[in-house]
PDB file of N, CA and C in Angstrom:
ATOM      1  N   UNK A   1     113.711  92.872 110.164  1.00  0.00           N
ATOM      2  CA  UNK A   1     113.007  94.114 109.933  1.00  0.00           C
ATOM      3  C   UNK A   1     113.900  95.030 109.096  1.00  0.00           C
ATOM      4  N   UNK A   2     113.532  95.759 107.968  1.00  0.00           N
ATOM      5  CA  UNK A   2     114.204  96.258 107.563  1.00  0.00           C
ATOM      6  C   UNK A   2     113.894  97.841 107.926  1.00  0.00           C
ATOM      7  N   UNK A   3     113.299  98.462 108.786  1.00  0.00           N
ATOM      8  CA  UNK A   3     113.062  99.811 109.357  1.00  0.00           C
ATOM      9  C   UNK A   3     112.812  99.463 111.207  1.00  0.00           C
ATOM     10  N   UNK A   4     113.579 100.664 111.419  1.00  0.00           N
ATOM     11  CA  UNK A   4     113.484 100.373 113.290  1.00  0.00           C
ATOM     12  C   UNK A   4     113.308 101.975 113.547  1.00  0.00           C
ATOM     13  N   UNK A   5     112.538 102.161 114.086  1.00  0.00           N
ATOM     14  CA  UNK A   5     112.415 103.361 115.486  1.00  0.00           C
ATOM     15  C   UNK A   5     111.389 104.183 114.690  1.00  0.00           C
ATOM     16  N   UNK A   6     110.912 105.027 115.186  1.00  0.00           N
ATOM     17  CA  UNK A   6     109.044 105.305 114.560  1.00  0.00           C
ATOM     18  C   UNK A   6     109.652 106.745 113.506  1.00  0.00           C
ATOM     19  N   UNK A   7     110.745 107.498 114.011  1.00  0.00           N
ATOM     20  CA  UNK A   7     111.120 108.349 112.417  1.00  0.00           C
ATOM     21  C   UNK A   7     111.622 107.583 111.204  1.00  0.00           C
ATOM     22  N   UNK A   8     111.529 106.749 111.470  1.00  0.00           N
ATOM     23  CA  UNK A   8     112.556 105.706 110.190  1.00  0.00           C
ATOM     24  C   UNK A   8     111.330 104.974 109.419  1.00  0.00           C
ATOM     25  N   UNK A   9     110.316 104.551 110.656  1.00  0.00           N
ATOM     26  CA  UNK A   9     109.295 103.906 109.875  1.00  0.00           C
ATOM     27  C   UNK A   9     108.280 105.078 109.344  1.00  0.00           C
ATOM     28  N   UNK A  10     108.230 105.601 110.057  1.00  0.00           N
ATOM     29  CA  UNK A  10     106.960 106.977 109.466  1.00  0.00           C
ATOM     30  C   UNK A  10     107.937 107.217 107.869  1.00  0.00           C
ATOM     31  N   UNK A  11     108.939 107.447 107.555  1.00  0.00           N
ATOM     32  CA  UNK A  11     109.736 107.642 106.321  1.00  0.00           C
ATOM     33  C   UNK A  11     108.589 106.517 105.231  1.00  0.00           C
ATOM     34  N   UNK A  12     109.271 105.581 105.347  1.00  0.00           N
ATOM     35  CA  UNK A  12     109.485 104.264 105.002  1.00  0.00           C
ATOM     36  C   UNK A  12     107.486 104.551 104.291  1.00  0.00           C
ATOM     37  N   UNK A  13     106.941 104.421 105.260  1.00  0.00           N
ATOM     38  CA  UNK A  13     105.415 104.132 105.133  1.00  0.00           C
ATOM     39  C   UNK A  13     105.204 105.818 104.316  1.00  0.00           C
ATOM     40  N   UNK A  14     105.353 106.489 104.616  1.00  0.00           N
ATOM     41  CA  UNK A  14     105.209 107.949 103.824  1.00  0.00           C
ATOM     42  C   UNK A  14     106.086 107.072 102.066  1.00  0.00           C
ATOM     43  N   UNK A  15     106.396 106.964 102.055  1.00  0.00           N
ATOM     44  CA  UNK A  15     107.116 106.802 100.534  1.00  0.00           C
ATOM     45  C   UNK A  15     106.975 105.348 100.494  1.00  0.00           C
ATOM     46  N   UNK A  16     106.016 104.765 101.094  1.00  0.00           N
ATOM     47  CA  UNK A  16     105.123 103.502 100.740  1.00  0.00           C
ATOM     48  C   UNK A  16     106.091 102.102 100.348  1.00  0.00           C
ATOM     49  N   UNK A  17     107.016 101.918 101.633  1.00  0.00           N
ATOM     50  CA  UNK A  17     108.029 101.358 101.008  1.00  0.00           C
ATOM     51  C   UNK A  17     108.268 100.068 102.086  1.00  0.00           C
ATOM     52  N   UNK A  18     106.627 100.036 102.654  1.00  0.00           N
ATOM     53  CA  UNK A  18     106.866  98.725 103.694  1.00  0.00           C
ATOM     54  C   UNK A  18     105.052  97.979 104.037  1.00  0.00           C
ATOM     55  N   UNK A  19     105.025  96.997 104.115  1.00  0.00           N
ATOM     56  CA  UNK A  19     103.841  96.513 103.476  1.00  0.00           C
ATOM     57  C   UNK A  19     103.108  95.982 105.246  1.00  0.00           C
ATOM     58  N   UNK A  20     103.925  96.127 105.960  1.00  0.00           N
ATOM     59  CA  UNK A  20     103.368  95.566 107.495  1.00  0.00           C
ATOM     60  C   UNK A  20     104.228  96.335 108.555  1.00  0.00           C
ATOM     61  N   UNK A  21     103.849  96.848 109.362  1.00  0.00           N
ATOM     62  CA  UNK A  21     104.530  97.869 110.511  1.00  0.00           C
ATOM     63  C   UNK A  21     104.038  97.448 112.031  1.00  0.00           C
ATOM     64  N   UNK A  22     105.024  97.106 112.774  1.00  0.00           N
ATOM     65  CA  UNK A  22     104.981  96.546 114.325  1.00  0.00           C
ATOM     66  C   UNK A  22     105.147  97.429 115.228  1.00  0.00           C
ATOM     67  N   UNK A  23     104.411  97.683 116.208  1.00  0.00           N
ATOM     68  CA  UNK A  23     104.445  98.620 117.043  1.00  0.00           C
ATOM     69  C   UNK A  23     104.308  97.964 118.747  1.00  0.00           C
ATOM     70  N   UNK A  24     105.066  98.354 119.865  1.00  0.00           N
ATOM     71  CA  UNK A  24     105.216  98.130 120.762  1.00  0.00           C
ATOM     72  C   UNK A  24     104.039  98.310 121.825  1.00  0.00           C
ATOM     73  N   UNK A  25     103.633  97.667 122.259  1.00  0.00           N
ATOM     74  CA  UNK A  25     102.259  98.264 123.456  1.00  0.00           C
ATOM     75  C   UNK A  25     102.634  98.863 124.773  1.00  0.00           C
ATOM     76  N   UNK A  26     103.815  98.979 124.855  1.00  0.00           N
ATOM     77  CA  UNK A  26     104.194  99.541 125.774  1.00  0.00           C
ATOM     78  C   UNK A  26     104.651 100.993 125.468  1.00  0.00           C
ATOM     79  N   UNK A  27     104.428 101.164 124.227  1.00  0.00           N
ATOM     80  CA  UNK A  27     105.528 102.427 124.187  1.00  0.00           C
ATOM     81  C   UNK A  27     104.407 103.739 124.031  1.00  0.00           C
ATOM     82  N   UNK A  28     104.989 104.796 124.706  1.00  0.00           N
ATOM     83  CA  UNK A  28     104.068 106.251 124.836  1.00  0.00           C
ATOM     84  C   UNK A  28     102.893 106.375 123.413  1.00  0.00           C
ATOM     85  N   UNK A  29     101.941 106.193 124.397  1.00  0.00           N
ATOM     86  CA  UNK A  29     100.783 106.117 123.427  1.00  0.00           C
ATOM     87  C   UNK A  29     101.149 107.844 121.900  1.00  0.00           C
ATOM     88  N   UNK A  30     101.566 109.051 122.573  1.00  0.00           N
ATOM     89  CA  UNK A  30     101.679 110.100 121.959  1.00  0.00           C
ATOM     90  C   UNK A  30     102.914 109.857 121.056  1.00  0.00           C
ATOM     91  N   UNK A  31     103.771 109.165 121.183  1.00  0.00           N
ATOM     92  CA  UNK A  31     105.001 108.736 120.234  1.00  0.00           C
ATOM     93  C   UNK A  31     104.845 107.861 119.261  1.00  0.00           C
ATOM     94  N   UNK A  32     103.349 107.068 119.621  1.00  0.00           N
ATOM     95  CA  UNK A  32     103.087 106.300 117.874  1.00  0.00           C
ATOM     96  C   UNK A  32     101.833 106.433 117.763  1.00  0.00           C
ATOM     97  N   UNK A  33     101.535 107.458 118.089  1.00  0.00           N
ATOM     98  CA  UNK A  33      99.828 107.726 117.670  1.00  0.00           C
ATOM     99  C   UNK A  33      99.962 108.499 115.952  1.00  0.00           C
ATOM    100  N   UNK A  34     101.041 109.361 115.705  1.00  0.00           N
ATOM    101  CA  UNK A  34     100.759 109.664 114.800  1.00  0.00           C
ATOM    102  C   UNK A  34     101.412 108.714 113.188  1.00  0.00           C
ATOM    103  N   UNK A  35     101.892 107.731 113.952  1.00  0.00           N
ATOM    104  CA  UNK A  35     102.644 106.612 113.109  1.00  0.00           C
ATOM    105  C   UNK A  35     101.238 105.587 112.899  1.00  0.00           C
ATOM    106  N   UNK A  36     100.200 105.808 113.879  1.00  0.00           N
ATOM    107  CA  UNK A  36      99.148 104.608 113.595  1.00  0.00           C
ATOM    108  C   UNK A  36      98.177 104.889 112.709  1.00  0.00           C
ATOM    109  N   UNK A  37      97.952 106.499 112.994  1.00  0.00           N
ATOM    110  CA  UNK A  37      97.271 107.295 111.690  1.00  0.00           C
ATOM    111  C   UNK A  37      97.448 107.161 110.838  1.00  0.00           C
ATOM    112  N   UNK A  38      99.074 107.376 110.351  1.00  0.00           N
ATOM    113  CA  UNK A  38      99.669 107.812 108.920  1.00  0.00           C
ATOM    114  C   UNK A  38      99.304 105.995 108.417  1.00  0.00           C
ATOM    115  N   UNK A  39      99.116 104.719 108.899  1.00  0.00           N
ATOM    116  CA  UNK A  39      99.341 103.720 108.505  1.00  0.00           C
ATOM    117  C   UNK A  39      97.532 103.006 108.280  1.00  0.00           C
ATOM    118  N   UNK A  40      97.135 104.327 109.271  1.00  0.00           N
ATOM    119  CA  UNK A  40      95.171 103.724 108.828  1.00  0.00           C
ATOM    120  C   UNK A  40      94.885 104.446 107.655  1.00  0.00           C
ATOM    121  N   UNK A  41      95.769 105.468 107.208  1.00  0.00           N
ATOM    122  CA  UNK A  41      95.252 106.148 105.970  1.00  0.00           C
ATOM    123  C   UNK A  41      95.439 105.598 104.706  1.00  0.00           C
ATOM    124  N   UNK A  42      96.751 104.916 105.060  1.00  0.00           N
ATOM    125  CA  UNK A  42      97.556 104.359 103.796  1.00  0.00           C
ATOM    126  C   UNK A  42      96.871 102.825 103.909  1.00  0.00           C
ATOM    127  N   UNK A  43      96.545 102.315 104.377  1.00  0.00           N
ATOM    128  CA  UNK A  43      95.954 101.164 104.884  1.00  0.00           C
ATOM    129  C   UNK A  43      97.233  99.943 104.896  1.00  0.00           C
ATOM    130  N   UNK A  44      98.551 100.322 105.911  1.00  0.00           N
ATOM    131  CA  UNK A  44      99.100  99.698 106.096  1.00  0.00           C
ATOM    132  C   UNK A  44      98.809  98.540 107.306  1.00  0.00           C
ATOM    133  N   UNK A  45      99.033  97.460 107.562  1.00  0.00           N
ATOM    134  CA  UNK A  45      98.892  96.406 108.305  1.00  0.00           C
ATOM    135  C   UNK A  45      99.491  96.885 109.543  1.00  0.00           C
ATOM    136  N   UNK A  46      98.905  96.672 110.846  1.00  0.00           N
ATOM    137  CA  UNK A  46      99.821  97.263 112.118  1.00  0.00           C
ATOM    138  C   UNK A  46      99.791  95.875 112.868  1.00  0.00           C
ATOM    139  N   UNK A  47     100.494  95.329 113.016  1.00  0.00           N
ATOM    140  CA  UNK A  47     101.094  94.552 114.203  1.00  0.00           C
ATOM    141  C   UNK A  47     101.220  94.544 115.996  1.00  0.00           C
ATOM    142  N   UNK A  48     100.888  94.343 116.858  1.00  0.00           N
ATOM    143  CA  UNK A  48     100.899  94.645 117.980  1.00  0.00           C
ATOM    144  C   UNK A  48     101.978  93.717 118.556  1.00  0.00           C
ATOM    145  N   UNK A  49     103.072  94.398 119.315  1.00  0.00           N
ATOM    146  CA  UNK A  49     104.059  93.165 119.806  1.00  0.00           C
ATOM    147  C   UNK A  49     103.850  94.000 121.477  1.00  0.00           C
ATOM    148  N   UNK A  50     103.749  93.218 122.489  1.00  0.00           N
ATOM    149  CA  UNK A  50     103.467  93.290 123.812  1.00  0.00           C
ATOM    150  C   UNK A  50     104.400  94.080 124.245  1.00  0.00           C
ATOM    151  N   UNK A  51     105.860  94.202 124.096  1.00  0.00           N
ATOM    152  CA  UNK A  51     106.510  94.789 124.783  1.00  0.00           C
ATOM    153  C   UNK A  51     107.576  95.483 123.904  1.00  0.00           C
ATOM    154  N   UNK A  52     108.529  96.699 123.959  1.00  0.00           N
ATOM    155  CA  UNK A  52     109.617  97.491 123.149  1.00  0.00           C
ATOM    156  C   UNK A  52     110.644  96.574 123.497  1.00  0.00           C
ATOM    157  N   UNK A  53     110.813  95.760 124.234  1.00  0.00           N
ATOM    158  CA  UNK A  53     111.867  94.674 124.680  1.00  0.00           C
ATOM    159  C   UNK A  53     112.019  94.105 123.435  1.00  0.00           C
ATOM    160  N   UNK A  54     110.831  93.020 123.263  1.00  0.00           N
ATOM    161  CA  UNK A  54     110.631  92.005 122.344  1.00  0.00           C
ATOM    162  C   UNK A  54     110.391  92.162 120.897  1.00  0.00           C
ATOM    163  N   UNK A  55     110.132  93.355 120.662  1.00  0.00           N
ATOM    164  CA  UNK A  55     110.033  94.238 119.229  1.00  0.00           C
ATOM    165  C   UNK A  55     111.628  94.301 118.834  1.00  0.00           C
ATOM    166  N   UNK A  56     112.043  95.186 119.875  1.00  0.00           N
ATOM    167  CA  UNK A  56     113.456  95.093 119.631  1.00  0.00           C
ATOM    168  C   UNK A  56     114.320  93.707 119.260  1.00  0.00           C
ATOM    169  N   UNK A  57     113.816  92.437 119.964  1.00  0.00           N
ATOM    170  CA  UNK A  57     114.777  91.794 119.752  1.00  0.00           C
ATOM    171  C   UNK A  57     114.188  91.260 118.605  1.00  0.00           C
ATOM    172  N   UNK A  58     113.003  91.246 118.219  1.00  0.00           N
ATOM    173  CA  UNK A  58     112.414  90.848 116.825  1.00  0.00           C
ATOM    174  C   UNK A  58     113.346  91.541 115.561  1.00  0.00           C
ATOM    175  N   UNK A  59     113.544  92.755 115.960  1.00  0.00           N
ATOM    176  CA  UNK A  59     114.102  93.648 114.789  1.00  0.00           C
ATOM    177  C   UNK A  59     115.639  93.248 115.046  1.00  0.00           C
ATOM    178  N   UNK A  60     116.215  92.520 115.875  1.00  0.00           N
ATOM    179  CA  UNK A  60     117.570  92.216 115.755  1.00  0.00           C
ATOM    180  C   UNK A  60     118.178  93.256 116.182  1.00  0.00           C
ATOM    181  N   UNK A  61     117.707  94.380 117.165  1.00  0.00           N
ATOM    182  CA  UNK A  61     119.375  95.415 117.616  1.00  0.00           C
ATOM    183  C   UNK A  61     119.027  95.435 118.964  1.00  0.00           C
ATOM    184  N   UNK A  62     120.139  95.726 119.547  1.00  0.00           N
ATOM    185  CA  UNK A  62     119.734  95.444 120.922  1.00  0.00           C
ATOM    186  C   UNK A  62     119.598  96.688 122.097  1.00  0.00           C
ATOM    187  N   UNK A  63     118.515  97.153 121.443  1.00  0.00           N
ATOM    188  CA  UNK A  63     117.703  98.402 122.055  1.00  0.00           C
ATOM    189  C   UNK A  63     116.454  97.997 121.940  1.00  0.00           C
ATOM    190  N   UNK A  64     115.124  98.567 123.146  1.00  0.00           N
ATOM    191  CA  UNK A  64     113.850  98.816 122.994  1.00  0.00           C
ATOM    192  C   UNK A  64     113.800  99.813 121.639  1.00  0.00           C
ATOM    193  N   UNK A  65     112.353  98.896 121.097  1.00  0.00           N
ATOM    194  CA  UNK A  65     112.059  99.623 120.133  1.00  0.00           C
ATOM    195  C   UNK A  65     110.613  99.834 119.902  1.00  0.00           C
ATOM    196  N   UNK A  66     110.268 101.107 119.626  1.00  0.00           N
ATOM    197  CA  UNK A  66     108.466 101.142 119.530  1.00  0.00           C
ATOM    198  C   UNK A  66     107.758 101.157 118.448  1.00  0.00           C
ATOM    199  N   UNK A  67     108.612 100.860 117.113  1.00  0.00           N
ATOM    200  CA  UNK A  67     108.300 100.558 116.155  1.00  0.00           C
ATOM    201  C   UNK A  67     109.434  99.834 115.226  1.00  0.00           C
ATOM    202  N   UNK A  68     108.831  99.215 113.874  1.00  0.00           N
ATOM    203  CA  UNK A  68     109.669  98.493 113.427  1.00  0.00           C
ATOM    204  C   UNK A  68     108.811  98.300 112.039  1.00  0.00           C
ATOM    205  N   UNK A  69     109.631  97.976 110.759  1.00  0.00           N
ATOM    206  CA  UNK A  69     108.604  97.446 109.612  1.00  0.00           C
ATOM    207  C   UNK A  69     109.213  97.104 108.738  1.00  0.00           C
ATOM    208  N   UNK A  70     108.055  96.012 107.864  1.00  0.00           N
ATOM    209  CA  UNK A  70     109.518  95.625 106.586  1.00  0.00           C
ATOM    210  C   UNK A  70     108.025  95.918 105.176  1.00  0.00           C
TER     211      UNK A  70
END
């Protein structure tokens, strides 16, 4: 992944600089609600990964993560 944690990806997708964005189902619906918007407008691809565990270890660092994108 080359973007991790939902201010890094909201960047990234604002300056249109990532073509698919993964988001955690576990993580506070109000902490990526406005990351799911900004990505239905732009008509970026959203990903669903089951848990911030497994996102995280998808993105390679070893923290929960509730978003991620390349």
């Amino acid at each position: 992944m080359k973007y991790v944690g939902v201010k890094q990806v909201i960047k990234a997708v604002e300056n249109d600089e990532v073509s698919t964005v993964y988001v955690g189902d576990d993580a506070e619906p109000h902490v990526i609600a406005p990351l799911l918007k900004l990505c239905e407008e732009k008509n970026i691809e959203v990903k669903h990964i089951v848990t911030m565990e497994a996102l995280g270890e998808m993105a390679k660092v070893d923290v929960k993560s509730a978003a991620a994108a390349e």
